[in-house]
PDB file of N, CA and C in Angstrom:
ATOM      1  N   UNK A   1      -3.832   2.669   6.946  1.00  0.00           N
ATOM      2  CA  UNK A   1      -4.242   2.482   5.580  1.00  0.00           C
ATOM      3  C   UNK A   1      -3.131   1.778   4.799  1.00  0.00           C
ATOM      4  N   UNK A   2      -1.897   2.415   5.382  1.00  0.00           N
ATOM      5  CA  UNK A   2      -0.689   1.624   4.214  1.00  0.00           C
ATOM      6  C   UNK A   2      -0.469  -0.111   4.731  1.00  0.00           C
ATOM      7  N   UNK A   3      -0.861  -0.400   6.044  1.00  0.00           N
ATOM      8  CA  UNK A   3      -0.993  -2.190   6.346  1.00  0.00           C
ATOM      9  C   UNK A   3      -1.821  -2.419   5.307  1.00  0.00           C
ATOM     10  N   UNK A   4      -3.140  -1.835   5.485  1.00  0.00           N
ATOM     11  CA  UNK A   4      -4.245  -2.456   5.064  1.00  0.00           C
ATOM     12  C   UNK A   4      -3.975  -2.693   3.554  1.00  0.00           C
ATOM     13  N   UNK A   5      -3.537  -1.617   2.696  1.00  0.00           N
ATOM     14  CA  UNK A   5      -3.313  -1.880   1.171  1.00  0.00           C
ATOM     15  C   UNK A   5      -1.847  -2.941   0.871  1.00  0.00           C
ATOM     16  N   UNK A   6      -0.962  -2.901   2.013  1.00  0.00           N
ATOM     17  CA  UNK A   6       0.163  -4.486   1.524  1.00  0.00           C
ATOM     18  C   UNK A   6      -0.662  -5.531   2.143  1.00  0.00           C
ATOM     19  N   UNK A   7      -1.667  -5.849   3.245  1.00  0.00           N
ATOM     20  CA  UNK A   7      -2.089  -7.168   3.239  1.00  0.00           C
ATOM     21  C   UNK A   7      -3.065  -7.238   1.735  1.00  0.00           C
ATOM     22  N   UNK A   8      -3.714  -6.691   1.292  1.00  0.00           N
ATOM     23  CA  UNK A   8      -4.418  -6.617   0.287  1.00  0.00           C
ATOM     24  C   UNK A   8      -3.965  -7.053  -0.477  1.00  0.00           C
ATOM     25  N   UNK A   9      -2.651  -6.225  -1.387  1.00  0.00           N
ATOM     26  CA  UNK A   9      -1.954  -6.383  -2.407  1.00  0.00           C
ATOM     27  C   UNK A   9      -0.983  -7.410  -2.056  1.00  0.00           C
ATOM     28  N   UNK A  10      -0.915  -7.995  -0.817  1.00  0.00           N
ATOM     29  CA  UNK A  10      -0.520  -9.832  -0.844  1.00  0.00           C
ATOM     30  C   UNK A  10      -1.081 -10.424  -1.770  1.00  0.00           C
ATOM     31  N   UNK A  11      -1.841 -10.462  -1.730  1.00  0.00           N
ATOM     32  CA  UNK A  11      -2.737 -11.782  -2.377  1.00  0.00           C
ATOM     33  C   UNK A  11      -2.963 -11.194  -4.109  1.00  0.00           C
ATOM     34  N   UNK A  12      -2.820 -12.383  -4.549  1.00  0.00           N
ATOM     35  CA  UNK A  12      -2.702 -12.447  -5.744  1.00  0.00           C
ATOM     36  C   UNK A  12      -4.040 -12.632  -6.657  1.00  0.00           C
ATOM     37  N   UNK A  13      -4.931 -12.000  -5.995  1.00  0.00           N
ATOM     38  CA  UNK A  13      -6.634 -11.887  -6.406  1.00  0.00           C
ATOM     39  C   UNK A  13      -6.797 -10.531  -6.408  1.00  0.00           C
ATOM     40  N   UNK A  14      -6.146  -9.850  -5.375  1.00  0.00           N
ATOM     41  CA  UNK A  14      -6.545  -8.160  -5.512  1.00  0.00           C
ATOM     42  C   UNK A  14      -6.364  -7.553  -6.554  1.00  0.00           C
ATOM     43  N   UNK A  15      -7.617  -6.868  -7.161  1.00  0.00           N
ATOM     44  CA  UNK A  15      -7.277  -5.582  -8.196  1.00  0.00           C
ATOM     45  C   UNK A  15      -7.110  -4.293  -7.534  1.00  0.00           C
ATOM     46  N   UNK A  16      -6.149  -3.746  -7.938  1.00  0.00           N
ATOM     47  CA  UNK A  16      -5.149  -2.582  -7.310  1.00  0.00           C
ATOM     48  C   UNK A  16      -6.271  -1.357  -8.075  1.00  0.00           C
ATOM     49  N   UNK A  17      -6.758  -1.561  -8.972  1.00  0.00           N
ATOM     50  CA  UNK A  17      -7.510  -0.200  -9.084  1.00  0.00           C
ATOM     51  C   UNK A  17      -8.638   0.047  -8.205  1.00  0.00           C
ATOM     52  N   UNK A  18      -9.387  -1.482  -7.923  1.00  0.00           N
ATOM     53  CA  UNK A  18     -10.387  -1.892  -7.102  1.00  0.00           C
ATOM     54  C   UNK A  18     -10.076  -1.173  -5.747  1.00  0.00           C
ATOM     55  N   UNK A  19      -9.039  -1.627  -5.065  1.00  0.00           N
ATOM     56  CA  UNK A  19      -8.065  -1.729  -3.817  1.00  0.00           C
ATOM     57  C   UNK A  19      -8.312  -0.039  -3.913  1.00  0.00           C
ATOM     58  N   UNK A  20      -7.612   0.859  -4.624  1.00  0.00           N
ATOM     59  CA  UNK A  20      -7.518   1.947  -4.642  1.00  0.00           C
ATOM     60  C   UNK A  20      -8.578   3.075  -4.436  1.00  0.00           C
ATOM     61  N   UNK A  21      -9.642   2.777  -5.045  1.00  0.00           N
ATOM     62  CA  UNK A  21     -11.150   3.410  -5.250  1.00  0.00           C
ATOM     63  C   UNK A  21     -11.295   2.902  -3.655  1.00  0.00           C
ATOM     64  N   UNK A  22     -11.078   1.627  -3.212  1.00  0.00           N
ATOM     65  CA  UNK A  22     -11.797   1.877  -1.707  1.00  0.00           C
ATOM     66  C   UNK A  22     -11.163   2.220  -1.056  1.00  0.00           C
ATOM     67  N   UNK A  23     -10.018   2.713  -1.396  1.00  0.00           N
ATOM     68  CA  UNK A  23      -9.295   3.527  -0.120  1.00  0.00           C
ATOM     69  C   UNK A  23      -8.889   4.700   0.056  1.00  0.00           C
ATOM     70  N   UNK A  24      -9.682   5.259  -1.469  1.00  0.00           N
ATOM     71  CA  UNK A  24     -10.094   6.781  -1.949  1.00  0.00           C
ATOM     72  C   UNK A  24      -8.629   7.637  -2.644  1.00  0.00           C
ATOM     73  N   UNK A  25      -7.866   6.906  -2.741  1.00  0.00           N
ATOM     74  CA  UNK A  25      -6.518   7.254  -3.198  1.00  0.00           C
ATOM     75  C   UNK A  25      -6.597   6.459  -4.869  1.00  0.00           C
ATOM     76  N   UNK A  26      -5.619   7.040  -5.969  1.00  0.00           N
ATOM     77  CA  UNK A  26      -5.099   6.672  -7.127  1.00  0.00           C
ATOM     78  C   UNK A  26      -4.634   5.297  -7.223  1.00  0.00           C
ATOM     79  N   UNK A  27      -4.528   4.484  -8.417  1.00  0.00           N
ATOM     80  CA  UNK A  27      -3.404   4.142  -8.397  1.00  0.00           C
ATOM     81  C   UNK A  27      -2.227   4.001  -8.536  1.00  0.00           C
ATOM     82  N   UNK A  28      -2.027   5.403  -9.226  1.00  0.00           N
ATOM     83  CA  UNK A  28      -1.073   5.714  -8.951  1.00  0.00           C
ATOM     84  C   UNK A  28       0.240   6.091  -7.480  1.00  0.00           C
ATOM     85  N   UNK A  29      -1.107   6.306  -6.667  1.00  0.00           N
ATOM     86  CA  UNK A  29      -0.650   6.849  -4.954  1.00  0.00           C
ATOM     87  C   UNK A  29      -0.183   5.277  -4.972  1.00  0.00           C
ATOM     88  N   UNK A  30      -1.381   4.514  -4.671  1.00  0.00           N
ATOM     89  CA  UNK A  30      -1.047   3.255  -4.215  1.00  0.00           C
ATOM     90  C   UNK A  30       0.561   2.595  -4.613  1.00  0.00           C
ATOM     91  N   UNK A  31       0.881   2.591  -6.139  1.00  0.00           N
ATOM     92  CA  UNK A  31       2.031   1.753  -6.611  1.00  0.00           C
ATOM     93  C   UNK A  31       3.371   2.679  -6.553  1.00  0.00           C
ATOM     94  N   UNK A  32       3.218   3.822  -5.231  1.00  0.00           N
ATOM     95  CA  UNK A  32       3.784   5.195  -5.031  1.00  0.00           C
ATOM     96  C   UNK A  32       4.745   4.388  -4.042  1.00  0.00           C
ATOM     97  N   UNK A  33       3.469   3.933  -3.008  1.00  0.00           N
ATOM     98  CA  UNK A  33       3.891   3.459  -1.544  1.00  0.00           C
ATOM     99  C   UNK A  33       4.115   1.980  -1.358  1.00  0.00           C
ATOM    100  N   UNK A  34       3.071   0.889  -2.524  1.00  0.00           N
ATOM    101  CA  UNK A  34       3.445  -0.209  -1.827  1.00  0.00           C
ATOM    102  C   UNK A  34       3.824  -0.967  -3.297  1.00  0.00           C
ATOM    103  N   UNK A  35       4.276  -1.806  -3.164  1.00  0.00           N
ATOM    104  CA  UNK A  35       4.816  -3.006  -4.806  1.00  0.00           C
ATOM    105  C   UNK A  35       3.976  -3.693  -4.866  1.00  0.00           C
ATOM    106  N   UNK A  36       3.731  -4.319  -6.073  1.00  0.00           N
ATOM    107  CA  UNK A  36       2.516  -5.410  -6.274  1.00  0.00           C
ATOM    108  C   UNK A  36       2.443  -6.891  -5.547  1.00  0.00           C
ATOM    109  N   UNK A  37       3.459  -7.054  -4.926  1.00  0.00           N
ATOM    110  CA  UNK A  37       3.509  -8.366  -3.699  1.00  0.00           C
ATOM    111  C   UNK A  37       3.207  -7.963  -2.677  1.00  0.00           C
ATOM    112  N   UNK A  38       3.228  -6.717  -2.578  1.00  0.00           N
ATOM    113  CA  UNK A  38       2.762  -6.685  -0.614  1.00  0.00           C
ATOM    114  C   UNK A  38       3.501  -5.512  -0.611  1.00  0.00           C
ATOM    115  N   UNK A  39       4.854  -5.529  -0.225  1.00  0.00           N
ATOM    116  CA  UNK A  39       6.208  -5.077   0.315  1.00  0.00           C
ATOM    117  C   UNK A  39       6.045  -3.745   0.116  1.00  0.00           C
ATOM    118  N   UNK A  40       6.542  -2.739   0.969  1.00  0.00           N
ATOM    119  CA  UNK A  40       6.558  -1.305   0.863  1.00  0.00           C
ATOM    120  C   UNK A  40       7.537  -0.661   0.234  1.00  0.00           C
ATOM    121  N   UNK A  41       7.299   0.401  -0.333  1.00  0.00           N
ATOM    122  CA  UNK A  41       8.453   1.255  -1.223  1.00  0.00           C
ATOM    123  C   UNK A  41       8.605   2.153  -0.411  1.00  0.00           C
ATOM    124  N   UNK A  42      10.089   2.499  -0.818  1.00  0.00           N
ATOM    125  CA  UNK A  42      10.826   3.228   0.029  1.00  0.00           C
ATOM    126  C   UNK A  42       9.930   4.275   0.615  1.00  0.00           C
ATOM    127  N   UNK A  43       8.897   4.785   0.326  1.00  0.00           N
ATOM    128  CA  UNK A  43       8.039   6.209   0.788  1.00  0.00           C
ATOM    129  C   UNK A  43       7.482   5.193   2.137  1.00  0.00           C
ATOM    130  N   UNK A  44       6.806   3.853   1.677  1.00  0.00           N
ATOM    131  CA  UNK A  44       5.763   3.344   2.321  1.00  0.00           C
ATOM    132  C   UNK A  44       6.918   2.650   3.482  1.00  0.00           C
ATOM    133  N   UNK A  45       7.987   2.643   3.705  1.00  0.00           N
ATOM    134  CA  UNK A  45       8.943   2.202   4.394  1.00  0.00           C
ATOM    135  C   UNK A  45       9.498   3.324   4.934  1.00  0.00           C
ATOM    136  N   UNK A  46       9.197   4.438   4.702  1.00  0.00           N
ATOM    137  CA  UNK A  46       9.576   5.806   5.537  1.00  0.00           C
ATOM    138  C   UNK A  46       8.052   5.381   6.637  1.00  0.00           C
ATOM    139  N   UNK A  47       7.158   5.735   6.181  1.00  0.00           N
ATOM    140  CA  UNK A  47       5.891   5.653   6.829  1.00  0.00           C
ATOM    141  C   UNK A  47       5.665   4.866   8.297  1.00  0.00           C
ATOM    142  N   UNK A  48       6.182   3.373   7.539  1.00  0.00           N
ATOM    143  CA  UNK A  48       6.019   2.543   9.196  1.00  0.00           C
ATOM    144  C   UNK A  48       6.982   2.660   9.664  1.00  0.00           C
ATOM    145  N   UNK A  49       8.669   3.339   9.321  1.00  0.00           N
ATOM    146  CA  UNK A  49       9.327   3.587  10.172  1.00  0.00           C
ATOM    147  C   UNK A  49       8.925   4.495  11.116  1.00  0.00           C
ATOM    148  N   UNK A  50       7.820   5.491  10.750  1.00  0.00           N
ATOM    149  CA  UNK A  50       7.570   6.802  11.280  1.00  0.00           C
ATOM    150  C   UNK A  50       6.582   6.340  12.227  1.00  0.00           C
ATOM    151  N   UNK A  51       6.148   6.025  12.444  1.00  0.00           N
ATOM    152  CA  UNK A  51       4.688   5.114  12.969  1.00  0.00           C
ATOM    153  C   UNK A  51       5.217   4.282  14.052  1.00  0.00           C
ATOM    154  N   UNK A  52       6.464   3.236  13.659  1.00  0.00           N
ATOM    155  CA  UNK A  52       7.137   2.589  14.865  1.00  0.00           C
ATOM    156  C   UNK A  52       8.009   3.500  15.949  1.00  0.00           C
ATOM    157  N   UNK A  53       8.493   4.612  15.273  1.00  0.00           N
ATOM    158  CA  UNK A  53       9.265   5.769  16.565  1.00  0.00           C
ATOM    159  C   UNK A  53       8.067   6.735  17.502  1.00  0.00           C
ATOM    160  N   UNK A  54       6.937   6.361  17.199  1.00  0.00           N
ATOM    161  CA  UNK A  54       5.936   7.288  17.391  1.00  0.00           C
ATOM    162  C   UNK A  54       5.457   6.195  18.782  1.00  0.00           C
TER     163      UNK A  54
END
């Protein structure tokens, strides 16, 4: 889910509240884990670190 919402929030057409409702989370969750260019915040950069040792 956290790929899917930074390829999303790549692009500079996505609405993040839009984005959010379909992925059943806030947007607040969302701008928790990823930045409005894509790129992950430190939580959302714990995550795929956790995911790549796995």
């Amino acid at each position: 889910m956290l790929r899917m919402a930074m390829n999303a929030m790549a692009s500079r057409e996505t609405n993040a509240q839009d984005l959010a409702r379909r992925l059943g989370i806030t947007t607040t969750t969302l701008y928790m884990y990823v930045n409005g260019d894509g790129t992950p915040k430190a939580p959302g950069q714990k995550l795929l670190e956790r995911e790549a040792a796995e």
